[in-house]
PDB file of N, CA and C in Angstrom:
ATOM      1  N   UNK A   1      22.327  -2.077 -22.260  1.00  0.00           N
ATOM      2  CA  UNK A   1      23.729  -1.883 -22.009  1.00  0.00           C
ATOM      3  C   UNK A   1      24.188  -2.992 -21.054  1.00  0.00           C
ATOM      4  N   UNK A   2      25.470  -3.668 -21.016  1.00  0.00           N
ATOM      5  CA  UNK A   2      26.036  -4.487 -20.593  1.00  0.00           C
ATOM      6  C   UNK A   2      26.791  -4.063 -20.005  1.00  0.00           C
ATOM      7  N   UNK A   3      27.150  -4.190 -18.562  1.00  0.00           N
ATOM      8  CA  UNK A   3      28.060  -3.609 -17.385  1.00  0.00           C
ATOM      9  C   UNK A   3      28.784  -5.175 -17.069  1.00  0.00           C
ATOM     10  N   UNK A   4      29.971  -4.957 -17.153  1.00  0.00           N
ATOM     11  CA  UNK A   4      30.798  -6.093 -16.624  1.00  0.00           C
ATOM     12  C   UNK A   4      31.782  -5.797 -15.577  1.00  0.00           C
ATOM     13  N   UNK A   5      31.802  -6.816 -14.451  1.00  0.00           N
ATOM     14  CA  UNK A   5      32.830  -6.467 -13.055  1.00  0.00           C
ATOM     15  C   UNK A   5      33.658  -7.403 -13.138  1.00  0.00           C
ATOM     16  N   UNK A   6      35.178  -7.161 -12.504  1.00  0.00           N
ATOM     17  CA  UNK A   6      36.020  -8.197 -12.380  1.00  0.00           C
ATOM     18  C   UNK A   6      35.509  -9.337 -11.275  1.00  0.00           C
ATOM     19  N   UNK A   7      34.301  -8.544 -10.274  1.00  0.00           N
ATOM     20  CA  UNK A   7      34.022  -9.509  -9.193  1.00  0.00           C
ATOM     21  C   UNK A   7      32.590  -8.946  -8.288  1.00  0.00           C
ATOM     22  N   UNK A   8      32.429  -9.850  -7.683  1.00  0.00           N
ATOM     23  CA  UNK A   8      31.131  -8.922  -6.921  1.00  0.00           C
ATOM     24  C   UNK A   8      31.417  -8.279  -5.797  1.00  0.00           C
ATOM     25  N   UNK A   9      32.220  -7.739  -4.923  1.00  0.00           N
ATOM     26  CA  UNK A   9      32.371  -6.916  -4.272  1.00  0.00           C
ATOM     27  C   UNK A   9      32.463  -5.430  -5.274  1.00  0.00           C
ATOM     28  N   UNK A  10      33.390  -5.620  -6.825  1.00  0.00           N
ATOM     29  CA  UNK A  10      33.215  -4.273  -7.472  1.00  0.00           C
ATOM     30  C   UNK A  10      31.837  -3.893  -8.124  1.00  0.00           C
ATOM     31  N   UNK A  11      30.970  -5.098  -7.976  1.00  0.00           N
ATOM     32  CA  UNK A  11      29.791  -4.968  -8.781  1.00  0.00           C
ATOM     33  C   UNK A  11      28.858  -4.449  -7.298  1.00  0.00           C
ATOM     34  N   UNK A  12      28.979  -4.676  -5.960  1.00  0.00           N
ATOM     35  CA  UNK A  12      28.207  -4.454  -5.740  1.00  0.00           C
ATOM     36  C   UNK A  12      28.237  -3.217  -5.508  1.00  0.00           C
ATOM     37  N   UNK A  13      29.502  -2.553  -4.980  1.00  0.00           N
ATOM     38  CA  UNK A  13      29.679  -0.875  -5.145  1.00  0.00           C
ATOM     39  C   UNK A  13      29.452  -0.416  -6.651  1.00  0.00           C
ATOM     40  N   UNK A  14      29.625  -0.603  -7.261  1.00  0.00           N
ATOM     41  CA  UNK A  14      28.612  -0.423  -8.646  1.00  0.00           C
ATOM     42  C   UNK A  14      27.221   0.373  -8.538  1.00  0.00           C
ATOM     43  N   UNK A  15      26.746  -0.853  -7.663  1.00  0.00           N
ATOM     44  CA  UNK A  15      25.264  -0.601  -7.693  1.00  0.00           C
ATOM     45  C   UNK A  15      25.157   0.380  -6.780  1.00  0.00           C
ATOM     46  N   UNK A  16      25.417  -0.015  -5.596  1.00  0.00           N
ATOM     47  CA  UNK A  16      25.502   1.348  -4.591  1.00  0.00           C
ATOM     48  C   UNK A  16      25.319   2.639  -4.862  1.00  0.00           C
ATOM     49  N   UNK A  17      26.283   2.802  -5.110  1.00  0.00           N
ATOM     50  CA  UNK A  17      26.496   4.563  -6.135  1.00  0.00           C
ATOM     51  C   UNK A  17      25.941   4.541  -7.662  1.00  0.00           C
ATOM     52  N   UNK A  18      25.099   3.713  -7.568  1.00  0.00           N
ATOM     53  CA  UNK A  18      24.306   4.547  -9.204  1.00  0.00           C
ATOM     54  C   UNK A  18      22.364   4.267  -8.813  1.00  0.00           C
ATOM     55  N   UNK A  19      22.121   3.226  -8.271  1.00  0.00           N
ATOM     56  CA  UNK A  19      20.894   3.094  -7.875  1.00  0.00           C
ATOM     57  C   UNK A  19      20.421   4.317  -6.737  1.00  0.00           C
ATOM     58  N   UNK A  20      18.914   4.476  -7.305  1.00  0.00           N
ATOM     59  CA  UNK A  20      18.351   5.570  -6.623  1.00  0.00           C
ATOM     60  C   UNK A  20      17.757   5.335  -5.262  1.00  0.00           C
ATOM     61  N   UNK A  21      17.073   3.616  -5.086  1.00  0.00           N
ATOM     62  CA  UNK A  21      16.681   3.503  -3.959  1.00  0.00           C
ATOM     63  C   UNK A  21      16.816   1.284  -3.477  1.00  0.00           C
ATOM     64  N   UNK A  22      16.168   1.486  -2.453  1.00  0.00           N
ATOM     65  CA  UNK A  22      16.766   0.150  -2.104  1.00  0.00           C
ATOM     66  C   UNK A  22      16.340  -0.999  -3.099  1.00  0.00           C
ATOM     67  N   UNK A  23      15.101  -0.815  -3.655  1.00  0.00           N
ATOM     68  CA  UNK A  23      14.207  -1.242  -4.827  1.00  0.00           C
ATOM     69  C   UNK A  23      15.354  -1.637  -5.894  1.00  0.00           C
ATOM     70  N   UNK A  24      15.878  -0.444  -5.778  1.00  0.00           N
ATOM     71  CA  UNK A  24      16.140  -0.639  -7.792  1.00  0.00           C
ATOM     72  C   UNK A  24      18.024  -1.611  -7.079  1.00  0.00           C
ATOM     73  N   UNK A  25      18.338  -1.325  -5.845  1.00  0.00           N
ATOM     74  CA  UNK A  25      19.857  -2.127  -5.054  1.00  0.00           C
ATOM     75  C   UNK A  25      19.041  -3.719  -5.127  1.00  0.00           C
ATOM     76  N   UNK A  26      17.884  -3.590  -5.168  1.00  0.00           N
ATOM     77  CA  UNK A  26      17.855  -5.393  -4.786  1.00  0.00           C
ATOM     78  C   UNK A  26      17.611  -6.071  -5.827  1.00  0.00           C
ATOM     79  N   UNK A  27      16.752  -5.364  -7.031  1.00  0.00           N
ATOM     80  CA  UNK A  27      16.466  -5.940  -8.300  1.00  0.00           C
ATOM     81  C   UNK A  27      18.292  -6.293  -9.286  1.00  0.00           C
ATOM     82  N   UNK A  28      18.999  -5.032  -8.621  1.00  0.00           N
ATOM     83  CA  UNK A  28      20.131  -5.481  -9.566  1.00  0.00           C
ATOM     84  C   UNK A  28      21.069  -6.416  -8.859  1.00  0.00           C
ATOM     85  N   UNK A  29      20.977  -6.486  -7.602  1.00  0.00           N
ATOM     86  CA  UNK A  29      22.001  -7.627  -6.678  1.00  0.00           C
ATOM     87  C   UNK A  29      21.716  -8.737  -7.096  1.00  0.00           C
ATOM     88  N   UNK A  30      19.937  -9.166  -7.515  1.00  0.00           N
ATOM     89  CA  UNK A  30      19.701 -10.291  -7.731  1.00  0.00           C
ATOM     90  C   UNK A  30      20.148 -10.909  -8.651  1.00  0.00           C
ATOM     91  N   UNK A  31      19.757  -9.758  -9.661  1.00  0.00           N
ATOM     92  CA  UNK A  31      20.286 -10.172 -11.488  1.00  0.00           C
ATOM     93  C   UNK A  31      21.833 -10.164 -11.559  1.00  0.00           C
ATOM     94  N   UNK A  32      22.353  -9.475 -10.632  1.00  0.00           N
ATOM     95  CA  UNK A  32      23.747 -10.096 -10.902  1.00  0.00           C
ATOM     96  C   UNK A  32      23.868 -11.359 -10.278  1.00  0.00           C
ATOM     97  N   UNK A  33      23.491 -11.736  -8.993  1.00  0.00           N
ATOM     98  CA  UNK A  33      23.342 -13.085  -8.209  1.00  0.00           C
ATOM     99  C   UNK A  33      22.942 -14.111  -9.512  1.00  0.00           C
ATOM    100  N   UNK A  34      21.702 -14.092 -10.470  1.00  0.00           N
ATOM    101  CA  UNK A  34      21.020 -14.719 -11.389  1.00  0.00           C
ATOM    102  C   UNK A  34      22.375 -15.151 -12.364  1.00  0.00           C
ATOM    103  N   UNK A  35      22.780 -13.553 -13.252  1.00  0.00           N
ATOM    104  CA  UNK A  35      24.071 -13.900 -14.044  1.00  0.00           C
ATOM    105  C   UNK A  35      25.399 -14.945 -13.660  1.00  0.00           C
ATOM    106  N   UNK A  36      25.658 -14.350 -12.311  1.00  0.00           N
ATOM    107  CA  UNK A  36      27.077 -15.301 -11.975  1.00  0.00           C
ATOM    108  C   UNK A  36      26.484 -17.109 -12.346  1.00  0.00           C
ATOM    109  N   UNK A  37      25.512 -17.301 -11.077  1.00  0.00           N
ATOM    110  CA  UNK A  37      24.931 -18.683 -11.157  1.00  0.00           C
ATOM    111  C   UNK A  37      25.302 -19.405 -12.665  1.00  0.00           C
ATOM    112  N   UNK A  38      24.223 -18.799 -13.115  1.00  0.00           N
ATOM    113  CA  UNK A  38      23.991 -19.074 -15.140  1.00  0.00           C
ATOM    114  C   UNK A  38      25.249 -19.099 -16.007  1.00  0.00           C
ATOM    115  N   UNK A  39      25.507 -17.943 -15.712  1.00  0.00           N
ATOM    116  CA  UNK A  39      26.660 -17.375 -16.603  1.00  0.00           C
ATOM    117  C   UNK A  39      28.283 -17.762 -16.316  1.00  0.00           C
ATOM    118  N   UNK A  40      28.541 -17.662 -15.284  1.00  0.00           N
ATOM    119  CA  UNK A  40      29.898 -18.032 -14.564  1.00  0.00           C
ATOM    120  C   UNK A  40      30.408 -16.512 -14.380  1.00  0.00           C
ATOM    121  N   UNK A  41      29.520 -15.279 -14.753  1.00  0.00           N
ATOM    122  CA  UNK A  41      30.292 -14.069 -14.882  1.00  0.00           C
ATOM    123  C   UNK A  41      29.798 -12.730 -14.166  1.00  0.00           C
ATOM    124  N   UNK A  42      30.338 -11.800 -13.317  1.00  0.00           N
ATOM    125  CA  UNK A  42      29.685 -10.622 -12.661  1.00  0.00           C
ATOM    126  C   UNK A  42      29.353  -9.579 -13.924  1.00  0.00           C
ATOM    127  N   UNK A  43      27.715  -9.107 -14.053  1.00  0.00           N
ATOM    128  CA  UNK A  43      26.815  -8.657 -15.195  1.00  0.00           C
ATOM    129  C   UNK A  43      26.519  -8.330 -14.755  1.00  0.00           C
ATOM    130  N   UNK A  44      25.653  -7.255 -15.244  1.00  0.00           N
ATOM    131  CA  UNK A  44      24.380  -6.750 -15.421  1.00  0.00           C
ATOM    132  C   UNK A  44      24.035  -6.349 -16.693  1.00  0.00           C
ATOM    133  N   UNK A  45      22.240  -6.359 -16.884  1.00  0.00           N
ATOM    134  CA  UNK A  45      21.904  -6.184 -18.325  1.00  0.00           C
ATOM    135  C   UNK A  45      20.977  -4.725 -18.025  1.00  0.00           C
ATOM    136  N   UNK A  46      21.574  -3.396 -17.897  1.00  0.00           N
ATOM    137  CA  UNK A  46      20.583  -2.910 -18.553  1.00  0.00           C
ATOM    138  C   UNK A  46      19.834  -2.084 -19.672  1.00  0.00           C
ATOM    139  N   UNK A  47      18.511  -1.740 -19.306  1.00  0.00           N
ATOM    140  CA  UNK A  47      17.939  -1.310 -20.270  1.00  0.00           C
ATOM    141  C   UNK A  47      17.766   0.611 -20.513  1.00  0.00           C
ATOM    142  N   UNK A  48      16.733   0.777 -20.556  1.00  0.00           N
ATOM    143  CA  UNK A  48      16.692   2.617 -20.631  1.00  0.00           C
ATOM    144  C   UNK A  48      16.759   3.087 -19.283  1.00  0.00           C
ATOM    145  N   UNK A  49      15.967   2.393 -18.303  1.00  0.00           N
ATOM    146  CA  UNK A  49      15.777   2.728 -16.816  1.00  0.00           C
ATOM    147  C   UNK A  49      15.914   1.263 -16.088  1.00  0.00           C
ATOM    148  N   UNK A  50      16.636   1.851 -14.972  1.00  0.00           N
ATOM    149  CA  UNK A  50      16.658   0.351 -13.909  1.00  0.00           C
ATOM    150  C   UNK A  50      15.222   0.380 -13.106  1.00  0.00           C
ATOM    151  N   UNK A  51      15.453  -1.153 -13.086  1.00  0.00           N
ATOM    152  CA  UNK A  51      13.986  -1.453 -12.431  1.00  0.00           C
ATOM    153  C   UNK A  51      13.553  -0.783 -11.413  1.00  0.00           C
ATOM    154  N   UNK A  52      12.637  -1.332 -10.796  1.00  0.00           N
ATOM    155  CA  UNK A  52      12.449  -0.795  -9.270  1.00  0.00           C
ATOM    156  C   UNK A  52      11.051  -2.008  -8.712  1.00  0.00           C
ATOM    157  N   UNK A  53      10.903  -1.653  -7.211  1.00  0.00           N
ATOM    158  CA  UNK A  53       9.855  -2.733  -6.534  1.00  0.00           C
ATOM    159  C   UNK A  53       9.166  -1.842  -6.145  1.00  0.00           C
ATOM    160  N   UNK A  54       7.479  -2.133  -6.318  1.00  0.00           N
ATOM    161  CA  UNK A  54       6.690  -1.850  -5.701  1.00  0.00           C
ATOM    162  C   UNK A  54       6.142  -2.994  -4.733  1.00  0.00           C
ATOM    163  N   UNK A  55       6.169  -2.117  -3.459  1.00  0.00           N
ATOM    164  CA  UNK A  55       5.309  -3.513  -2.466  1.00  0.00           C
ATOM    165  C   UNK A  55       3.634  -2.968  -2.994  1.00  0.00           C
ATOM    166  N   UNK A  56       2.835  -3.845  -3.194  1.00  0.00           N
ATOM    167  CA  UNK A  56       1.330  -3.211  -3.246  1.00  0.00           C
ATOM    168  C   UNK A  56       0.716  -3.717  -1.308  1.00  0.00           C
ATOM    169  N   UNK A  57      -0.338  -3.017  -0.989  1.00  0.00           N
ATOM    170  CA  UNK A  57      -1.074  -3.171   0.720  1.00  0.00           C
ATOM    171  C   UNK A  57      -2.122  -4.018  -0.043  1.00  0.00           C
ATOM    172  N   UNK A  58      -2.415  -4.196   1.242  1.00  0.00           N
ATOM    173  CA  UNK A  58      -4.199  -5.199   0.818  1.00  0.00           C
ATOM    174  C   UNK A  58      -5.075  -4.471  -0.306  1.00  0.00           C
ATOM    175  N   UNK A  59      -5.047  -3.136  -0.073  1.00  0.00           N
ATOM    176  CA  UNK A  59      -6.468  -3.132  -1.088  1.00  0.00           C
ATOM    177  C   UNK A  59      -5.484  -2.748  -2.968  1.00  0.00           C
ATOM    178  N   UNK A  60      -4.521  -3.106  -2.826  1.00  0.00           N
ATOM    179  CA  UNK A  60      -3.637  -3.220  -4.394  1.00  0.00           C
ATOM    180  C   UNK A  60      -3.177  -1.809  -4.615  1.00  0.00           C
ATOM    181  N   UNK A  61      -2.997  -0.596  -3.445  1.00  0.00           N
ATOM    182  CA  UNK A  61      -2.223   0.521  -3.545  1.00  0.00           C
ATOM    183  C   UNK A  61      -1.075   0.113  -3.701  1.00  0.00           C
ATOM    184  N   UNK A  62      -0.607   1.025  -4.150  1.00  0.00           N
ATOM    185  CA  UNK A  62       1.439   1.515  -3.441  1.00  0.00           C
ATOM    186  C   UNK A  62       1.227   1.732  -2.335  1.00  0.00           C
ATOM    187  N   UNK A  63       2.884   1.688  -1.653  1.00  0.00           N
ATOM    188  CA  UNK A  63       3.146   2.023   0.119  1.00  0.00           C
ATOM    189  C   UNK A  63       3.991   2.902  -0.276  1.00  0.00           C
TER     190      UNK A  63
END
């Protein structure tokens, strides 16, 4: 699914209120950061589920 904003202040409250945690706020700030650059346009692309970050610790757990 394709989400389009008139600008990134509406894109980033977008994300705000639909992302579950800071993970899945930074993966989509970026990809919109990525789109504008590339594209000239405030996007997002997604798919069934928004991403998310895992940090892994030294021995390759989750935190």
């Amino acid at each position: 699914m394709k989400i389009t904003f008139k600008n990134r202040l509406e894109a980033i409250d977008w994300i705000a209120k639909y992302v579950e945690n800071e993970g899945q706020f930074e993966v989509l700030r970026e990809q919109l950061h990525f789109n504008y650059i590339y594209e000239g346009a405030y996007f997002l692309l997604l798919g069934e589920e928004m991403g998310e970050v895992v940090s892994l610790g030294r021995a390759g757990k989750p935190r």
